[in-house]
Protein backbone atom coordinates (compact mmCIF):
# COMPACT_ATOMS: atom_id res chain seq x y z
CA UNK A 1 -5.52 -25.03 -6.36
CA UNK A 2 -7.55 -21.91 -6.61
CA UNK A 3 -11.13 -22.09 -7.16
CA UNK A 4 -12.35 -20.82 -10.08
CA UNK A 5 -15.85 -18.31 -8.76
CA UNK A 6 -18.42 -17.86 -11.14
CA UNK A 7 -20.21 -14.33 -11.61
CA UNK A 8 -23.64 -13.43 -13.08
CA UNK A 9 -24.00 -10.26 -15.00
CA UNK A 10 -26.99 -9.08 -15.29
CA UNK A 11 -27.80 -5.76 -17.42
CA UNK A 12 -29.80 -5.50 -21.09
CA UNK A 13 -26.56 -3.56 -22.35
CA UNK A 14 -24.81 -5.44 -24.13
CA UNK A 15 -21.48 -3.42 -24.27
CA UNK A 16 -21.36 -2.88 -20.65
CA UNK A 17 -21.82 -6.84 -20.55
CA UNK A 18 -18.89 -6.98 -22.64
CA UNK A 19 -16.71 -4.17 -20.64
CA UNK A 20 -17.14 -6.07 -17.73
CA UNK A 21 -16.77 -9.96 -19.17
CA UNK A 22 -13.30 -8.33 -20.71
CA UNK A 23 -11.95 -7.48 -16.89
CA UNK A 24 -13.71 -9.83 -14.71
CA UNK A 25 -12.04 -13.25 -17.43
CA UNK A 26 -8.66 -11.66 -16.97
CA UNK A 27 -9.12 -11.34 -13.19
CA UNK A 28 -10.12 -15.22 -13.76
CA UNK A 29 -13.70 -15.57 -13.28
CA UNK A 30 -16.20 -17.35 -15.12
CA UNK A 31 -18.77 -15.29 -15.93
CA UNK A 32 -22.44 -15.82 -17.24
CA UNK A 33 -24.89 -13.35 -18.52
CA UNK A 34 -28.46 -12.27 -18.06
CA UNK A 35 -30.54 -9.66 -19.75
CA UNK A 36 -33.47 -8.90 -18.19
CA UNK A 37 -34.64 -9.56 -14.53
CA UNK A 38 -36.47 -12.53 -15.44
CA UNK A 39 -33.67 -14.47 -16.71
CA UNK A 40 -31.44 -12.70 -14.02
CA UNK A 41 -33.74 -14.41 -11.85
CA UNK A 42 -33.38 -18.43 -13.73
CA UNK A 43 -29.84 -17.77 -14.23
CA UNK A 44 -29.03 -17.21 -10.34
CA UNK A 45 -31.13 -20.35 -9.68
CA UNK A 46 -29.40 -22.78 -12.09
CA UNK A 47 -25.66 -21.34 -12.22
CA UNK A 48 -25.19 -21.27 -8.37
CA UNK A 49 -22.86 -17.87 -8.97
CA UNK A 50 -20.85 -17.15 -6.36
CA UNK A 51 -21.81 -13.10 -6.82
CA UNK A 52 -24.38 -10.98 -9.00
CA UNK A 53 -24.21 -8.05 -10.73
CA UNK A 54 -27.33 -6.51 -11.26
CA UNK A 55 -28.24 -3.43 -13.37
CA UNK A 56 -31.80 -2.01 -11.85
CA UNK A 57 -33.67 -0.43 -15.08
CA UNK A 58 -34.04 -3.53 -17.27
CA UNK A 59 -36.60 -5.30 -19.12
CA UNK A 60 -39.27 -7.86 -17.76
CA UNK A 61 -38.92 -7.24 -14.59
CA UNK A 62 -36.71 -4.37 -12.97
CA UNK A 63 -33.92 -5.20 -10.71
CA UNK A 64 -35.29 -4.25 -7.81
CA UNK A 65 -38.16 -6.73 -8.15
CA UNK A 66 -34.87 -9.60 -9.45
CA UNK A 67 -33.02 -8.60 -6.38
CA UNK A 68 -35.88 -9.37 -4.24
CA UNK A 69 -37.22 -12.71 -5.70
CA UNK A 70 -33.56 -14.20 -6.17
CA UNK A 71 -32.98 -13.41 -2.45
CA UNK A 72 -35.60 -15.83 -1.87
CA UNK A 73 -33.44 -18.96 -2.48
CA UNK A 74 -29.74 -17.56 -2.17
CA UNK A 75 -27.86 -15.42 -0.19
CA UNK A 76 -25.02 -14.83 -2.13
CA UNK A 77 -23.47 -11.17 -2.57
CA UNK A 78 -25.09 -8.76 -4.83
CA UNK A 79 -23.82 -6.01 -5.94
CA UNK A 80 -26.34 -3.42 -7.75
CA UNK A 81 -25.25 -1.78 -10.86
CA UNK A 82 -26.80 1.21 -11.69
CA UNK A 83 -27.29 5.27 -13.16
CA UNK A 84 -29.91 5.97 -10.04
CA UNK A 85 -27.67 7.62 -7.95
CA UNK A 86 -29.67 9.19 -5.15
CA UNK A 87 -29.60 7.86 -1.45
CA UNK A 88 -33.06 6.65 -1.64
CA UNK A 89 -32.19 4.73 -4.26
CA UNK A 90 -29.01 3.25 -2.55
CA UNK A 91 -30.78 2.47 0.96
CA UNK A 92 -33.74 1.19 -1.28
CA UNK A 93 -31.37 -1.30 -2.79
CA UNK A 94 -29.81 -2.32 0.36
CA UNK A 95 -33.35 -2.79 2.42
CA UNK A 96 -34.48 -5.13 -0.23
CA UNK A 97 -31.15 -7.33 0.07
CA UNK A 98 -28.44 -6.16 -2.09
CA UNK A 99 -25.05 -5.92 -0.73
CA UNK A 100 -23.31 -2.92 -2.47
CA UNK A 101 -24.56 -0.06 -4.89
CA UNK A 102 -21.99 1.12 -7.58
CA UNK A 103 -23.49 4.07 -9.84
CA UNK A 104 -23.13 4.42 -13.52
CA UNK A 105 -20.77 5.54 -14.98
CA UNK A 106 -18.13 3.57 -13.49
CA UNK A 107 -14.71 2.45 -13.25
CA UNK A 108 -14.03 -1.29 -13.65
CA UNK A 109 -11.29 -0.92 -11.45
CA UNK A 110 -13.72 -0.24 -8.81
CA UNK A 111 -15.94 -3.30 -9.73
CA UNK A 112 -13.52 -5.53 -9.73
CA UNK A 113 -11.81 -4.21 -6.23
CA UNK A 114 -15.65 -4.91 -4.75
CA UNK A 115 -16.32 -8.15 -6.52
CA UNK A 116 -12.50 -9.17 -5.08
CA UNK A 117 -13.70 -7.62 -1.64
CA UNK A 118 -17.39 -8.99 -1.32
CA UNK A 119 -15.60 -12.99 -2.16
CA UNK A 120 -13.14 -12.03 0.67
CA UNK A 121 -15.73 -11.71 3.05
CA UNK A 122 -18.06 -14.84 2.18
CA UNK A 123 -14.42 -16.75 2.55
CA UNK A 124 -14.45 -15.41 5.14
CA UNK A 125 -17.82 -16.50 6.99
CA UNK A 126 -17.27 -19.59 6.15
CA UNK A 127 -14.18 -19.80 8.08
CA UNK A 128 -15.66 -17.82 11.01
CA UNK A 129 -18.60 -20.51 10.69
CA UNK A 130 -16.43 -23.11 10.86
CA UNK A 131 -14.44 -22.05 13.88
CA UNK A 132 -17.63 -21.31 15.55
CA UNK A 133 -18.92 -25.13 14.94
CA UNK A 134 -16.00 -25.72 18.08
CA UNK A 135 -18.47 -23.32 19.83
CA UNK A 136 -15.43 -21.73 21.90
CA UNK A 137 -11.94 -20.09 21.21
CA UNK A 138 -9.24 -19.70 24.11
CA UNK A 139 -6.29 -17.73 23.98
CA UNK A 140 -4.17 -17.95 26.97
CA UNK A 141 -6.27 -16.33 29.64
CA UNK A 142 -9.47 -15.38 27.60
CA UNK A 143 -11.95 -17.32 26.04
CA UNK A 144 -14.80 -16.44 23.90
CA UNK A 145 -18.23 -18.40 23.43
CA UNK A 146 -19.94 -16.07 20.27
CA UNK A 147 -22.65 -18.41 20.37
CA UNK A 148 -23.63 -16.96 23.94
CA UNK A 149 -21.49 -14.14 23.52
CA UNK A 150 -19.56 -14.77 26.63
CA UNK A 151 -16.36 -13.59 27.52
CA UNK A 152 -14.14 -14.91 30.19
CA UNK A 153 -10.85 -13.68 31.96
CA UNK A 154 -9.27 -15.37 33.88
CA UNK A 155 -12.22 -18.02 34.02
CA UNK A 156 -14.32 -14.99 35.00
CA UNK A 157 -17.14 -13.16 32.69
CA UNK A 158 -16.32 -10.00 31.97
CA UNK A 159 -20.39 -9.04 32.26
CA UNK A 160 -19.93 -5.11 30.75
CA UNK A 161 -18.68 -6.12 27.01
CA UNK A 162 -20.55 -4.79 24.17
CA UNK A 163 -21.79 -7.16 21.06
CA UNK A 164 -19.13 -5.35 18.85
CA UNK A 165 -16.43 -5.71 21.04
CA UNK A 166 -17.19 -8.91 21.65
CA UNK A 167 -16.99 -9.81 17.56
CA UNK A 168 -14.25 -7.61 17.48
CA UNK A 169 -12.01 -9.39 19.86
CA UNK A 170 -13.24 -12.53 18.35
CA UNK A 171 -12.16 -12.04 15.36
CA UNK A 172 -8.35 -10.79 16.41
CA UNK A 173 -8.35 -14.06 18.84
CA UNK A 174 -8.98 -16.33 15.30
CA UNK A 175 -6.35 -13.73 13.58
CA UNK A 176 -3.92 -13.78 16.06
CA UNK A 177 -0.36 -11.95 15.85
CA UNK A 178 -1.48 -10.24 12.04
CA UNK A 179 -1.75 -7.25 11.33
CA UNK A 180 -5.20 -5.27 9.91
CA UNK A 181 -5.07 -1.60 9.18
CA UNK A 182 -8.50 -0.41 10.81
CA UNK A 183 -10.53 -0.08 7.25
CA UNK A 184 -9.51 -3.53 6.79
CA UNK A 185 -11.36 -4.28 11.18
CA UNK A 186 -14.41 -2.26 9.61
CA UNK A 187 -14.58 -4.26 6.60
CA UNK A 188 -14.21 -7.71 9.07
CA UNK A 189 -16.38 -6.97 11.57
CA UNK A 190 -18.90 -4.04 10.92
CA UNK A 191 -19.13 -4.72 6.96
CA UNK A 192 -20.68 -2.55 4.67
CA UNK A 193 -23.49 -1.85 6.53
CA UNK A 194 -21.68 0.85 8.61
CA UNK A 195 -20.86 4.22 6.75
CA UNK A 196 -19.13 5.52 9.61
CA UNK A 197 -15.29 6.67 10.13
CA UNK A 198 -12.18 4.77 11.31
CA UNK A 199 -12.00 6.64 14.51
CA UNK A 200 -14.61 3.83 16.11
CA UNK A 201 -12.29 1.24 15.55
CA UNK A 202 -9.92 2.93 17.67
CA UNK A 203 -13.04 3.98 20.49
CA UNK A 204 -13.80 -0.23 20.69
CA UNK A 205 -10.16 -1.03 21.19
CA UNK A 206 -9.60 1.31 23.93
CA UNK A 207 -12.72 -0.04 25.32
CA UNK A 208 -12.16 -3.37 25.31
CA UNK A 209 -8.50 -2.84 26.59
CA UNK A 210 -9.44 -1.43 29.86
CA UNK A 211 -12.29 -3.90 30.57
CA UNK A 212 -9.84 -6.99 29.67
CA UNK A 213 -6.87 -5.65 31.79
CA UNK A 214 -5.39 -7.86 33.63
CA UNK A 215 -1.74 -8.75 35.30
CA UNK A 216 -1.87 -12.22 33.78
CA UNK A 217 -2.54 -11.40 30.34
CA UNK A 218 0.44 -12.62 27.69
CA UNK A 219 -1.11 -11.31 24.88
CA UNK A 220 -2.65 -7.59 24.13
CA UNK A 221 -4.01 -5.75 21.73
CA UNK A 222 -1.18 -3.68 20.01
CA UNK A 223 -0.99 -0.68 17.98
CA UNK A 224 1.05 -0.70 14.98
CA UNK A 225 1.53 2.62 14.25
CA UNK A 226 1.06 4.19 10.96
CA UNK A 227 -0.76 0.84 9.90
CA UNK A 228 -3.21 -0.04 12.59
CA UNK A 229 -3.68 -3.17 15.34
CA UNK A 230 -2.87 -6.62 15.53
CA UNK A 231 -3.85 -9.18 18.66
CA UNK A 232 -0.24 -10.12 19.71
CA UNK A 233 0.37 -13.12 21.94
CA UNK A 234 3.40 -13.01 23.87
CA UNK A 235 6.21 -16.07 24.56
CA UNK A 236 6.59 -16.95 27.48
C-alpha cells in the first residue's frame, strides 16, 4: 500500500494556498498549511512533512530566515516558492538550504512534477542508504565499495576513476539491465545542483568504459539509442 506523504505549504496567500491544496489532494497528498515563517517554522517541527513549500516574502519572519532555522532540525526537501526571480535570489535560496526555486507566477503542473520529482529522489536515498549499509556491491567482475570509493576489476583497483564515475557506475550496478534516458542519470546522480547539459553524461560513460575494459567483462554499459543507457549484464 502506498504511503500517503504529507506536504507543508507555507505562503500568507490564501488563494494560492488554496490553488495548490486543490492539485496537490487530487495528486493524493495530505497537505497542511502555514502562514507566516514563524508558524512555517512550528509546523515543519510538529507535522514531520515529507516536503515544504515555502513562499519567501511573508510575515513574521521571511522565508529566507524559515528556510534557514527549519534546516536546523530536518533535512527534508524544500522547495522555495516565490515572485523574486533574479539569480541572486535563486543561488541565495539554494546556499541557505533550499532544494529548488520555482518563480511566481507559476504553473501547478510544474509544482506538482517537482514535488513528484524531489519524493523520487529521497526514495531514493534511502534505498541507496540501505544498499550501502552491505558496504559493497559486485556485479560479475566489478565491485564497488562507495564507502571508500573503491573500484575493482577483476579483483584489481582501477586507481584513475573519478568520484562521479564512481557514483555513476554505482548507481547502474544497483539499477542493473533498466533503462534511464540521461536527464533521468543527471537527476540520479548529479541532482539539482548541476545546471549543466546532457552531453556530460555521455563524456562520464565513455570515460568509464575505456578505464573498465576488460576481456572478461559479461556486462557493459549500453547505449539505447534515441532513449539513453542502461548497465546490461549478459547470460552466460
Amino acid at each position: 500500500m502506498r504511503t500517503i506523504k504529507k506536504i507543508l505549504v507555507v505562503d500568507d496567500d490564501k488563494n494560492i494556498c488554496e490553488l495548490l491544496n486543490l492539485y496537490l489532494k487530487k495528486e493524493g497528498f495530505e497537505v497542511v498549511f502555514a502562514y507566516d515563517g514563524s508558524e512555517a517554522v512550528t509546523k515543519a517541527k510538529n507535522e514531520n512533512p515529507n516536503l515544504i513549500v515555502l513562499d519567501v516574502m511573508m510575515p513574521v519572519i521571511n522565508g529566507w530566515e524559515a528556510c534557514k532555522l527549519i534546516r536546523q532540525f530536518t533535512q527534508v526537501p524544500i522547495i522555495m516558492l516565490t515572485a523574486l526571480d533574479t539569480t541572486e535570489n535563486k543561488v541565495q535560496g539554494l546556499n541557505i538550504g533550499a532544494d529548488d526555486y520555482i518563480v511566481k507566477p507559476f504553473e501547478p503542473v510544474e509544482v506538482i512534477a517537482r514535488i513528484n520529482a524531489h519524493l523520487r529522489r529521497e526514495e531514493n536515498k534511502e534505498t541507496t542508504e540501505n544498499v550501502q549499509n552491505s558496504s559493497e556491491i559486485t556485479v560479475d567482475n566489478i565491485s564497488i565499495n562507495l564507502e571508500k570509493y573503491e573500484v575493482k576489476l577483476d579483483g584489481n583497483i582501477v586507481e584513475d576513476l573519478k568520484p562521479k564515475e564512481i557514483q555513476l557506475l554505482y548507481f547502474f550496478l544497483t539499477n542493473k539491465n533498466q533503462v534511464f534516458t540521461r536527464e533521468q542519470l543527471l537527476d540520479k546522480v548529479w541532482g539539482y545542483e548541476y545546471f549543466g547539459g546532457t552531453r556530460t553524461v555521455d563524456v562520464h560513460i565513455k570515460s568509464v568504459r575505456e578505464k573498465l575494459s576488460s576481456s572478461n567483462n559479461k556486462w557493459e554499459i549500453k547505449t539505447i539509442w534515441n532513449v539513453g543507457y542502461k548497465f546490461e549484464t549478459k547470460e552466460n
